[in-house]
Protein backbone atom coordinates (compact mmCIF):
# COMPACT_ATOMS: atom_id res chain seq x y z
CA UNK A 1 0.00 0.00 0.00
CA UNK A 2 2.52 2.39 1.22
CA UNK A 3 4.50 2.25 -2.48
CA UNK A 4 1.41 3.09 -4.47
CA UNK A 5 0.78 5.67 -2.07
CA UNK A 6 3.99 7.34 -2.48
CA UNK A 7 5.88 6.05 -5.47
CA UNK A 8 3.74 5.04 -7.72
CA UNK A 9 1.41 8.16 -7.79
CA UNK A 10 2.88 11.44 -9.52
CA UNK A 11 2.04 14.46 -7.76
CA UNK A 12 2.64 16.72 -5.02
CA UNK A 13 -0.31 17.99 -2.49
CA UNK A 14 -1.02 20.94 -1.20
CA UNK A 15 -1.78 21.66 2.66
CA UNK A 16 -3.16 24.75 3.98
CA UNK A 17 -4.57 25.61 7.51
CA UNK A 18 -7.66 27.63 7.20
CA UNK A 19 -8.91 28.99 10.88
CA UNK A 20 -11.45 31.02 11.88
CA UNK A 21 -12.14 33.10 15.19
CA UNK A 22 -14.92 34.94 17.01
CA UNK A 23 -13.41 37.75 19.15
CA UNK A 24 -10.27 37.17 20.15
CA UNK A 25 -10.80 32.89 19.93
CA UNK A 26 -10.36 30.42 17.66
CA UNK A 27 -13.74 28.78 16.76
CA UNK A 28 -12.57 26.44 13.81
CA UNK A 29 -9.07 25.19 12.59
CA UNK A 30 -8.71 22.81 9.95
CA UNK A 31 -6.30 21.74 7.04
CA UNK A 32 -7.57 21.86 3.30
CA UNK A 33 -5.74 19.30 1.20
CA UNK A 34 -5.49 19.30 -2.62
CA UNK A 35 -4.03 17.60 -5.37
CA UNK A 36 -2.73 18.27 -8.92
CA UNK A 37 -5.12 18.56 -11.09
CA UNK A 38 -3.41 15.67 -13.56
CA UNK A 39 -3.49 13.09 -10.50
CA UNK A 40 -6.64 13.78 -7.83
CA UNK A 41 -4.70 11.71 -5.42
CA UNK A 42 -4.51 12.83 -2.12
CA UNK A 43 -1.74 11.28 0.43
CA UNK A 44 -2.11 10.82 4.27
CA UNK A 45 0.09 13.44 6.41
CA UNK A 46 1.15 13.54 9.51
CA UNK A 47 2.06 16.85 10.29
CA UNK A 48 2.54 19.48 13.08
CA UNK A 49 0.66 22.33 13.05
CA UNK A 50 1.94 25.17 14.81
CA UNK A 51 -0.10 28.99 15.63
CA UNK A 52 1.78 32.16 15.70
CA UNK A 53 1.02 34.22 18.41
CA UNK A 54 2.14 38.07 18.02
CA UNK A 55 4.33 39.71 20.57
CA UNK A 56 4.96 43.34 20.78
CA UNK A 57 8.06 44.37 23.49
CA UNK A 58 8.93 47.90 23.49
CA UNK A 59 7.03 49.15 20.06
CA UNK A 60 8.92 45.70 18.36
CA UNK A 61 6.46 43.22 16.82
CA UNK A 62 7.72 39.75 16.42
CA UNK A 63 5.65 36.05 16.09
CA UNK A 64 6.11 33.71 18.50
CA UNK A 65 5.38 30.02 18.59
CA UNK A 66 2.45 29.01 19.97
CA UNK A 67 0.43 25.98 20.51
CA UNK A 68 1.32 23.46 18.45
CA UNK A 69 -0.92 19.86 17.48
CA UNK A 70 0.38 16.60 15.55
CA UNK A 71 -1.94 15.57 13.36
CA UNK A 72 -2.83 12.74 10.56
CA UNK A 73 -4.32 14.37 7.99
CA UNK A 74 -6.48 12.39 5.46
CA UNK A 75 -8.67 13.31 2.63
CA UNK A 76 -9.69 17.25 1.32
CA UNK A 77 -10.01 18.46 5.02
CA UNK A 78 -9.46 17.36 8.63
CA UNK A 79 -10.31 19.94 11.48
CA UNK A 80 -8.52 20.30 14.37
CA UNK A 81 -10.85 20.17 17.31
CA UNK A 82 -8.78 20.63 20.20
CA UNK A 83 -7.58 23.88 18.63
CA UNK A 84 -11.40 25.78 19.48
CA UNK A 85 -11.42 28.21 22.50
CA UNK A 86 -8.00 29.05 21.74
CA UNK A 87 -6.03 32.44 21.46
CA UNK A 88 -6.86 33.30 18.20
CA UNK A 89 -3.57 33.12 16.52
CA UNK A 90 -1.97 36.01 13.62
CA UNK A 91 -0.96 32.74 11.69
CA UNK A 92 -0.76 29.25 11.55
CA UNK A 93 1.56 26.90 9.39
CA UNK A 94 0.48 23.01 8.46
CA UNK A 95 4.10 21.78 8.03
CA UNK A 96 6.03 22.89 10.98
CA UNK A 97 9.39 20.88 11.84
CA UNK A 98 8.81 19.54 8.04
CA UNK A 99 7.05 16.00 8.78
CA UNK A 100 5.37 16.18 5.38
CA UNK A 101 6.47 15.66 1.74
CA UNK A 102 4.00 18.65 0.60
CA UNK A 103 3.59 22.05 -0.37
CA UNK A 104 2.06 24.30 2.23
CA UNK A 105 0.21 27.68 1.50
CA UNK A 106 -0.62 29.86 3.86
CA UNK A 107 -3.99 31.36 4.09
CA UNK A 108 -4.69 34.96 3.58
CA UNK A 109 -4.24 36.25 7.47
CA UNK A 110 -1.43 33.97 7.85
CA UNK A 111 0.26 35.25 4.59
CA UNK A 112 -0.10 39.06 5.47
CA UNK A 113 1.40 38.41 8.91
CA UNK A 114 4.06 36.36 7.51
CA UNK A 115 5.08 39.26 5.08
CA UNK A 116 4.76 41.93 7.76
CA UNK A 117 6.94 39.61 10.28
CA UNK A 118 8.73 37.22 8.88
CA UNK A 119 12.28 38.45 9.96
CA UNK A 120 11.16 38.02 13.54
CA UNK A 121 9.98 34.49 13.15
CA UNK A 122 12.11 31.91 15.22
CA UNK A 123 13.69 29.09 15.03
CA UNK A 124 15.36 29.66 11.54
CA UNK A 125 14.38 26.64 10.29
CA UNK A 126 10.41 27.62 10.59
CA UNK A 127 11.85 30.85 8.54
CA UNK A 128 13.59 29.11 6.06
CA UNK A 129 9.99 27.01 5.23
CA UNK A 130 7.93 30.26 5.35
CA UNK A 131 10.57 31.56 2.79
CA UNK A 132 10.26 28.44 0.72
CA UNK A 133 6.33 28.11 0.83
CA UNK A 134 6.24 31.89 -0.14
CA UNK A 135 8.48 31.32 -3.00
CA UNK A 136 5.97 28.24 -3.99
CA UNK A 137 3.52 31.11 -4.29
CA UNK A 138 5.77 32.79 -6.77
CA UNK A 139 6.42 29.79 -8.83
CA UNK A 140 2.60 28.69 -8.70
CA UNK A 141 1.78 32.58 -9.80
CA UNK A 142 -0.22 33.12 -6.63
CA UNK A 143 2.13 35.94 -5.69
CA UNK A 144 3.81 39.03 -7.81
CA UNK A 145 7.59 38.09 -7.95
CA UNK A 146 8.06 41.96 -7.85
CA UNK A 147 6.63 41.25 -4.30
CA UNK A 148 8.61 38.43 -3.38
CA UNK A 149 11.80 40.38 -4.58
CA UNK A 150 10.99 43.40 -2.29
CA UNK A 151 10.13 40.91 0.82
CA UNK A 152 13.78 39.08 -0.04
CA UNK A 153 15.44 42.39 0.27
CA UNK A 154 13.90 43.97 2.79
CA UNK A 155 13.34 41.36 5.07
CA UNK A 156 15.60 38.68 3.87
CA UNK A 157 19.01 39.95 2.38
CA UNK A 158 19.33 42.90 4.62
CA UNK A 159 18.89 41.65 8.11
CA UNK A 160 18.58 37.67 7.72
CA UNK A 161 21.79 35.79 9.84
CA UNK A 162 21.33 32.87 8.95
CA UNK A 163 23.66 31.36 5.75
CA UNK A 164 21.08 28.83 4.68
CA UNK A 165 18.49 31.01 4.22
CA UNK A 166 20.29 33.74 2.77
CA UNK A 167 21.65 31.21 -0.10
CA UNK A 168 17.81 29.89 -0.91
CA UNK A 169 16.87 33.68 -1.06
CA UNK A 170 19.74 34.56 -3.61
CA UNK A 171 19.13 31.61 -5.66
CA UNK A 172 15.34 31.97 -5.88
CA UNK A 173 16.30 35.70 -7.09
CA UNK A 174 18.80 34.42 -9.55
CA UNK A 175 17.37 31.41 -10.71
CA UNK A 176 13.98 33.53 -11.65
CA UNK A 177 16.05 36.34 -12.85
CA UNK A 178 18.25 33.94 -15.50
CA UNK A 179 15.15 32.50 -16.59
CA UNK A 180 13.17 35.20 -17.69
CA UNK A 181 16.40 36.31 -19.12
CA UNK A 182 15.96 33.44 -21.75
C-alpha cells in the first residue's frame, strides 16, 4: 500500500490551515488538502501544526510560537478540534518541523502576517519554510515576484543571519532572474 501511495502516484499535495475566530478565539481550525489537477490523489500526512502568536516588546512586533498539534491528515479536510477556545492566533503553518512531503500555502491572514513579520519568526528553520512556501507562491503565480523580490530584500538579504536562508533567497532571485532572461 505504502509504495502506491507514495511512489507510484505522480504528484505533489497541497496543505493549507484555514482557521477562523470569534473575538479574540479560535472557533474552527482545519487543514484543506489538494491535489494536482493531472493526478486527484490525495496522500495521508502527519504533520505538526503550529499557531503564531504576536508579541509586541517595546514598540517591536515579532511572532512567536504558539500551541502546536500533531496531526494525521487524510482526505480534502481534517479539522482540528482541540484547537477551538484558543487564542486566536496572527498565523498558523500546516508543516512545521517539516514531517510532510507537501507544499504548504498559507492562508490569507497567515500570509499578510508572515510578510509583515517574517524576519522576527524563530527558530530559523520555521523561517527558512515560510521563505520556501512563499516562493511556492511565486512559482505557482499566486504571488507578484516583484513582491517576493521586495520581501527578499527587505526582510531577507538585509537583516537575515542565517547562511542557509540567505543562499535559498539569492538563488530563488537568480534562478527567476536567468530564466526570464531566456
Amino acid at each position: 500500500a505504502w509504495q502506491k501511495v507514495w511512489l507510484q502516484e505522480a504528484g505533489v499535495n497541497t496543505l493549507q490551515a484555514q482557521f477562523t475566530c470569534e473575538g479574540d478565539r479560535l472557533q474552527k481550525l482545519e487543514v484543506i488538502q489538494t491535489a494536482p489537477e493531472q493526478n486527484k490523489f490525495q496522500r495521508s500526512h502527519k504533520i505538526q501544526i503550529v499557531l503564531l502568536d504576536k508579541k509586541t516588546v517595546k514598540k517591536t512586533t515579532t511572532l512567536t510560537l504558539g500551541k502546536t498539534f500533531t496531526v494525521e491528515v487524510s482526505g480534502p479536510s481534517t479539522e482540528i478540534a482541540e484547537a477551538k477556545g484558543l487564542v486566536c492566533p496572527q498565523a498558523v503553518f500546516a508543516n512545521f518541523n517539516d514531517y510532510a512531503y507537501a507544499k504548504v500555502k498559507l492562508d490569507e491572514k497567515s500570509l499578510e502576517a508572515v510578510k509583515n513579520n517574517i524576519d522576527s519568526i524563530e527558530p530559523a528553520f520555521l523561517r527558512q519554510m515560510l521563505w520556501a512556501s512563499l516562493w511556492d507562491n511565486v512559482l505557482d503565480a499566486q504571488m507578484n515576484v516583484l513582491e517576493y523580490y521586495y520581501l527578499a530584500l527587505r526582510q531577507g538579504l538585509e537583516i537575515e543571519k542565517d547562511p542557509q536562508i540567505l543562499r535559498s533567497l539569492i538563488m530563488n532571485m537568480k534562478g527567476h532572474r536567468e530564466n526570464s532572461a531566456s
